[in-house]
Protein backbone atom coordinates (compact mmCIF):
# COMPACT_ATOMS: atom_id res chain seq x y z
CA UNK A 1 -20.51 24.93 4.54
CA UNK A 2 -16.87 23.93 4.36
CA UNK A 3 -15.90 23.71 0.40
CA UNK A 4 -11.85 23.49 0.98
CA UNK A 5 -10.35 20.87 -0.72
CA UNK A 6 -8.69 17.91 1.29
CA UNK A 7 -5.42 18.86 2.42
CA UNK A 8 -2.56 17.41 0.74
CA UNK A 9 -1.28 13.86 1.97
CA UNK A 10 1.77 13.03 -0.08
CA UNK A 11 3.55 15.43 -2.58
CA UNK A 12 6.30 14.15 -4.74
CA UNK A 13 8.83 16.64 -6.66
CA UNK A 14 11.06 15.91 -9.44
CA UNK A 15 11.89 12.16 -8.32
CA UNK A 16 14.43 10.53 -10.38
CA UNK A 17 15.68 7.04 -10.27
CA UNK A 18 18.34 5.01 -12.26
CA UNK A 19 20.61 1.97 -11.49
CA UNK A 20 23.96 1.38 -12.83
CA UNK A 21 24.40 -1.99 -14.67
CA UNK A 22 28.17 -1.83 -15.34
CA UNK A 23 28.97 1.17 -17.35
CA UNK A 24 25.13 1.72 -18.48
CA UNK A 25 22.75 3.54 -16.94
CA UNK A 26 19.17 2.64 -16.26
CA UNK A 27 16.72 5.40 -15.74
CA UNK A 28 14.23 3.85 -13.89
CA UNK A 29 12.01 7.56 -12.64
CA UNK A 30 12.37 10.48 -14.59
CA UNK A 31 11.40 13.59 -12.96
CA UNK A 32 8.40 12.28 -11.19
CA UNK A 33 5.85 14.95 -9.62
CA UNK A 34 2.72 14.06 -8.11
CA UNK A 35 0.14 15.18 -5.49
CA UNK A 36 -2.70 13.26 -3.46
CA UNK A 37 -4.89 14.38 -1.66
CA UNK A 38 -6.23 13.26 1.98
CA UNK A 39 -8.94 10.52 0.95
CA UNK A 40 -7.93 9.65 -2.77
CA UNK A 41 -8.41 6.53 -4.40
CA UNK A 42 -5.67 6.66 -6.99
CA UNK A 43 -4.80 3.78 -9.91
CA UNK A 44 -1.36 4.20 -10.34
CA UNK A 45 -0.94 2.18 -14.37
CA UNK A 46 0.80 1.21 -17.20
CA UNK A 47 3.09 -1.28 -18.35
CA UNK A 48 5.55 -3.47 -17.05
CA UNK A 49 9.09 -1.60 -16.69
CA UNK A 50 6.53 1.76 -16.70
CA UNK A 51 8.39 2.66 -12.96
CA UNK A 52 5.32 1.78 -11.19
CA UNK A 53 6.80 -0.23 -8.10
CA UNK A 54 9.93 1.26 -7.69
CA UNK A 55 7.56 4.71 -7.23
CA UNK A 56 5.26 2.75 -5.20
CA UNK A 57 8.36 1.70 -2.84
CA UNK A 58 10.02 5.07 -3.08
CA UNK A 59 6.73 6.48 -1.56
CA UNK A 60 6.54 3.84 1.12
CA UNK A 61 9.88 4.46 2.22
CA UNK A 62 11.02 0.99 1.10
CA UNK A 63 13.22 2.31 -1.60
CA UNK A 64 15.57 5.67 -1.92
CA UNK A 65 15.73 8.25 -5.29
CA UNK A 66 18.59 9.39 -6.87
CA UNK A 67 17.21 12.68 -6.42
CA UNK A 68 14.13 14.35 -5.60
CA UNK A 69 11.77 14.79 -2.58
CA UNK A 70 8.45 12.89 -1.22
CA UNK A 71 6.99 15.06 1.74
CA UNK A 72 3.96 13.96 4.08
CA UNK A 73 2.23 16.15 5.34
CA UNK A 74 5.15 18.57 4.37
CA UNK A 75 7.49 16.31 6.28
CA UNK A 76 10.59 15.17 3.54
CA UNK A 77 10.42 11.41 4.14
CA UNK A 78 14.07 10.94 3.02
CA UNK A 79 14.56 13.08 6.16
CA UNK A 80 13.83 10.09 7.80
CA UNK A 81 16.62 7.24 8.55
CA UNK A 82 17.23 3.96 10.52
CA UNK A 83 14.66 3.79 13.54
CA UNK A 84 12.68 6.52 12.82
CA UNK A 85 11.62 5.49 9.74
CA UNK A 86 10.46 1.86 10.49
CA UNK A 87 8.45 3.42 12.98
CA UNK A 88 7.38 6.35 10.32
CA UNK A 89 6.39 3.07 7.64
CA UNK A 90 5.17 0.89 10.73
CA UNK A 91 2.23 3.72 12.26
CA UNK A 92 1.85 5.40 8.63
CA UNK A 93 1.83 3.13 5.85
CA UNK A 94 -0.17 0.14 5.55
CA UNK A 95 1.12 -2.27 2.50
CA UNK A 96 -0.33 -5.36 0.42
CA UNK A 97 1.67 -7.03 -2.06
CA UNK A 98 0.31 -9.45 -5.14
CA UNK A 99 2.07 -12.02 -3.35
CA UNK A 100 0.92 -11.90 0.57
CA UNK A 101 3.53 -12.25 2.15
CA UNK A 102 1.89 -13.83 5.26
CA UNK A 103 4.17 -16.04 7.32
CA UNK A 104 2.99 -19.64 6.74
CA UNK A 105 3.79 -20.70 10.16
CA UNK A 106 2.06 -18.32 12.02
CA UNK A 107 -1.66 -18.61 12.16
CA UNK A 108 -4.20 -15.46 10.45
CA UNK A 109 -4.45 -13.78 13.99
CA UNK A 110 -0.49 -14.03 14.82
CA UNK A 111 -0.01 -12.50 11.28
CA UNK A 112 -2.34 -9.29 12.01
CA UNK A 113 -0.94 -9.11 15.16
CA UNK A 114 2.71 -8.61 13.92
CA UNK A 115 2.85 -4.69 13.45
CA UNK A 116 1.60 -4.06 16.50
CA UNK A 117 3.87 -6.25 18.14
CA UNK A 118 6.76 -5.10 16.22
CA UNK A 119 5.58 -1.53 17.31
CA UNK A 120 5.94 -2.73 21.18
CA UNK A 121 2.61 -3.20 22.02
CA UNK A 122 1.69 -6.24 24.49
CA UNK A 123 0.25 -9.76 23.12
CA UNK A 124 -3.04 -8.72 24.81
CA UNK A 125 -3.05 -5.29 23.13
CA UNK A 126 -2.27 -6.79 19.83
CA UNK A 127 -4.26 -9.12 20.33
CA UNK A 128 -7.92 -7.52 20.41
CA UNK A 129 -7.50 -5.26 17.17
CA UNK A 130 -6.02 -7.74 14.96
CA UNK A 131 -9.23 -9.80 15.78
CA UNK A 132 -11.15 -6.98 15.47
CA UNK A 133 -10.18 -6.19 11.36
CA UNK A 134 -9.79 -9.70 10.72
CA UNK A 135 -13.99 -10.06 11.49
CA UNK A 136 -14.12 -6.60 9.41
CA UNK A 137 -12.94 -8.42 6.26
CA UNK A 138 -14.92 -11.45 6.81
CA UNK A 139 -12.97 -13.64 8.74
CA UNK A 140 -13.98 -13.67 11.93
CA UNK A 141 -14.35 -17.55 11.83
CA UNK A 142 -10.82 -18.24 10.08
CA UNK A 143 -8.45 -16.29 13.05
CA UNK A 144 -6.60 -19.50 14.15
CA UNK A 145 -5.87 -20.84 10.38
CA UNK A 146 -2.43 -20.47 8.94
CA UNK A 147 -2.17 -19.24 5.28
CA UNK A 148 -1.61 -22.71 3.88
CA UNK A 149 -5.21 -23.25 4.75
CA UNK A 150 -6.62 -20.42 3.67
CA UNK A 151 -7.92 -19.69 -0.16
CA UNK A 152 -6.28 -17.07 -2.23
CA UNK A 153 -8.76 -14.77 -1.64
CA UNK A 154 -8.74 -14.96 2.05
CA UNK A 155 -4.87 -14.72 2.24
CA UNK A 156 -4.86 -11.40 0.50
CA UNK A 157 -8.12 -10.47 2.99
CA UNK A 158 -5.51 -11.28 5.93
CA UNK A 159 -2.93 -9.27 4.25
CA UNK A 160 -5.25 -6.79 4.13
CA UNK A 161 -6.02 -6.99 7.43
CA UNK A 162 -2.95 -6.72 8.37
CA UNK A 163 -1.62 -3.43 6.42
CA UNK A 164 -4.72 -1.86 8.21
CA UNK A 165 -4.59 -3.34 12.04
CA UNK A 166 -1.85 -0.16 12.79
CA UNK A 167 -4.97 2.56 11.42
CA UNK A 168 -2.19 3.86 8.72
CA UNK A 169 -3.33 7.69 6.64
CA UNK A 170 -2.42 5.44 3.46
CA UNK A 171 -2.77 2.19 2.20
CA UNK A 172 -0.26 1.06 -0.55
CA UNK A 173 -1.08 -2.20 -2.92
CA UNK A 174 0.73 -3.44 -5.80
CA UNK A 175 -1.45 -5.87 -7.67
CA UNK A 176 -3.59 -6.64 -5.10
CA UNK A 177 -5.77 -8.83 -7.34
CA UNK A 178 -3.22 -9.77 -9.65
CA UNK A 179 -3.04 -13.26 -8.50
CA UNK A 180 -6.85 -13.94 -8.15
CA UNK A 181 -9.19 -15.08 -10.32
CA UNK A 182 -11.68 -12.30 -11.51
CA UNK A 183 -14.52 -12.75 -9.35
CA UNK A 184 -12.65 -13.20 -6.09
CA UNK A 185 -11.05 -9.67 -7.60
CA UNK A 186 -14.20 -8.27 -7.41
CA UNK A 187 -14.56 -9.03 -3.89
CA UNK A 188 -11.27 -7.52 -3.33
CA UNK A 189 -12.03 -4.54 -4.70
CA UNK A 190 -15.71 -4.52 -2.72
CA UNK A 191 -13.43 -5.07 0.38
CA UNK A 192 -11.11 -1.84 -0.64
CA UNK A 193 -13.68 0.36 -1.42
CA UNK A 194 -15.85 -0.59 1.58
CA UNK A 195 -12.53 0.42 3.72
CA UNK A 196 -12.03 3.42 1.80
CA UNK A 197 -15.74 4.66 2.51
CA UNK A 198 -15.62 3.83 5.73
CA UNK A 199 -12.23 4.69 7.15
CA UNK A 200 -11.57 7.68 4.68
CA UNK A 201 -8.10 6.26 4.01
CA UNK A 202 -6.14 7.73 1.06
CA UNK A 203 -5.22 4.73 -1.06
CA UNK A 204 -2.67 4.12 -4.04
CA UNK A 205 -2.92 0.51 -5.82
CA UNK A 206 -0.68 -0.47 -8.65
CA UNK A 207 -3.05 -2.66 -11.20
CA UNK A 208 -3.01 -3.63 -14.46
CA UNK A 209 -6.60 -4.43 -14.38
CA UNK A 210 -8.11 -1.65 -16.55
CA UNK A 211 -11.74 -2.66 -14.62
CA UNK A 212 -10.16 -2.06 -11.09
CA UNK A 213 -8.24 1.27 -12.51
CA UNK A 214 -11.54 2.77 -13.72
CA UNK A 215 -13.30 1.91 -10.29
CA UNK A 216 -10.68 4.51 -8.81
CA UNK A 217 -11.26 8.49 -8.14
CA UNK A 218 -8.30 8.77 -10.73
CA UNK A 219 -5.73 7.39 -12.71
CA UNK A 220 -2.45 8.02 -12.70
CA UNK A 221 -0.44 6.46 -16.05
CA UNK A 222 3.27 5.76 -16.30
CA UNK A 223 5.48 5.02 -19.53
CA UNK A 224 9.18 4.85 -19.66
CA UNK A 225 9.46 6.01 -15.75
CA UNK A 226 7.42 9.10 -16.49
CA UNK A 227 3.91 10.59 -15.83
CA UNK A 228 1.93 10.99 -18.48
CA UNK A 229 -1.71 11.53 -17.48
């Protein structure tokens, strides 16, 4: 019997952030360190201004420190520049956002399909896995709709879909449910967890829903840019 703990996905070491507004300085991260492990569930909380984004784009490679270092797999992702890392984000990192961020003109297929085809796989080859996730989270009978006719619910579900069709090590949401009402949050959450039991994917969600937070293997809480628990 093999009682090793799960090797260590993401490690972050005294990560700072400010911004300079004029002559002031804003001290958005203040000497940030945090480990997850392969296969967390992790509520990353607190309040607004708390740092929480800015960390959770910092870690997706979206964003830059001042100073500090964020490693995968012991590889320093600020290492990483221009080409290499949109492919590093593209293969690695699967996002959802509050706010979907589907493209209204494209229908729920062409929208899954987009990271593979940004990745320089064929239509056909994009094609059949973007399908194949989109029946995964239940809508199998909705590919050819475009997000305009789609509820809120399902919108996020394609956004979902589509920050998993590339098979990412970590999925990244900030306020996945903060737009929905509370029961299609539920189902949200069902969807995540059923992913994360299934797929073993290490996940990190920004809420400030203290009844998704305490569904989570842990919780992570941020005031003034800092970790506190």
């Amino acid at each position: 019997m093999n009682d090793a703990a799960p090797e260590i996905l993401i490690e972050v070491d005294r990560l700072n952030k400010h911004f300079l507004c004029g002559e002031r300085r804003i001290e958005v991260l203040r000497n940030v360190a945090l480990q997850v492990r392969q296969g967390e569930q992790v509520a990353l909380v607190g309040a607004s201004g708390a740092g929480k984004t800015t960390l959770m784009h910092i870690l997706g490679g979206l964003d830059r420190p001042s100073s500090g270092t964020v490693r995968y797999r012991g590889q320093d992702l600020l290492d990483l520049r221009g080409a290499a890392l949109d492919t590093f984000r593209n293969r690695t990192i699967g996002f959802v956002f509050q706010f979907h961020q589907l493209l209204p003109e494209f229908s729920a297929l062409e929208n899954v399909m987009l990271p593979a085809l940004i990745a320089g796989r064929s239509f056909r080859q994009s094609r059949e896995p973007a399908a194949v996730i989109l029946e995964e989270v239940g809508l199998g009978q909705r590919l050819d709709h475009k997000p305009g006719e789609l509820s809120g619910g399902e919108q996020q579900r394609v956004a979902i879909a589509r920050a998993l069709v590339m098979k990412p090590q970590l999925l990244l949401a900030d306020e996945p449910t903060g737009n929905l009402d509370s029961g299609t949050s539920d189902e949200i959450y069902q969807l995540l967890s059923r992913i994360h039991r299934e797929r073993g994917l290490t996940m990190i969600i920004v809420t400030h829903s203290t009844p998704l937070a305490a569904r989570m293997g842990r919780i992570v809480r941020m005031v003034d840019g800092e970790i506190v628990a």
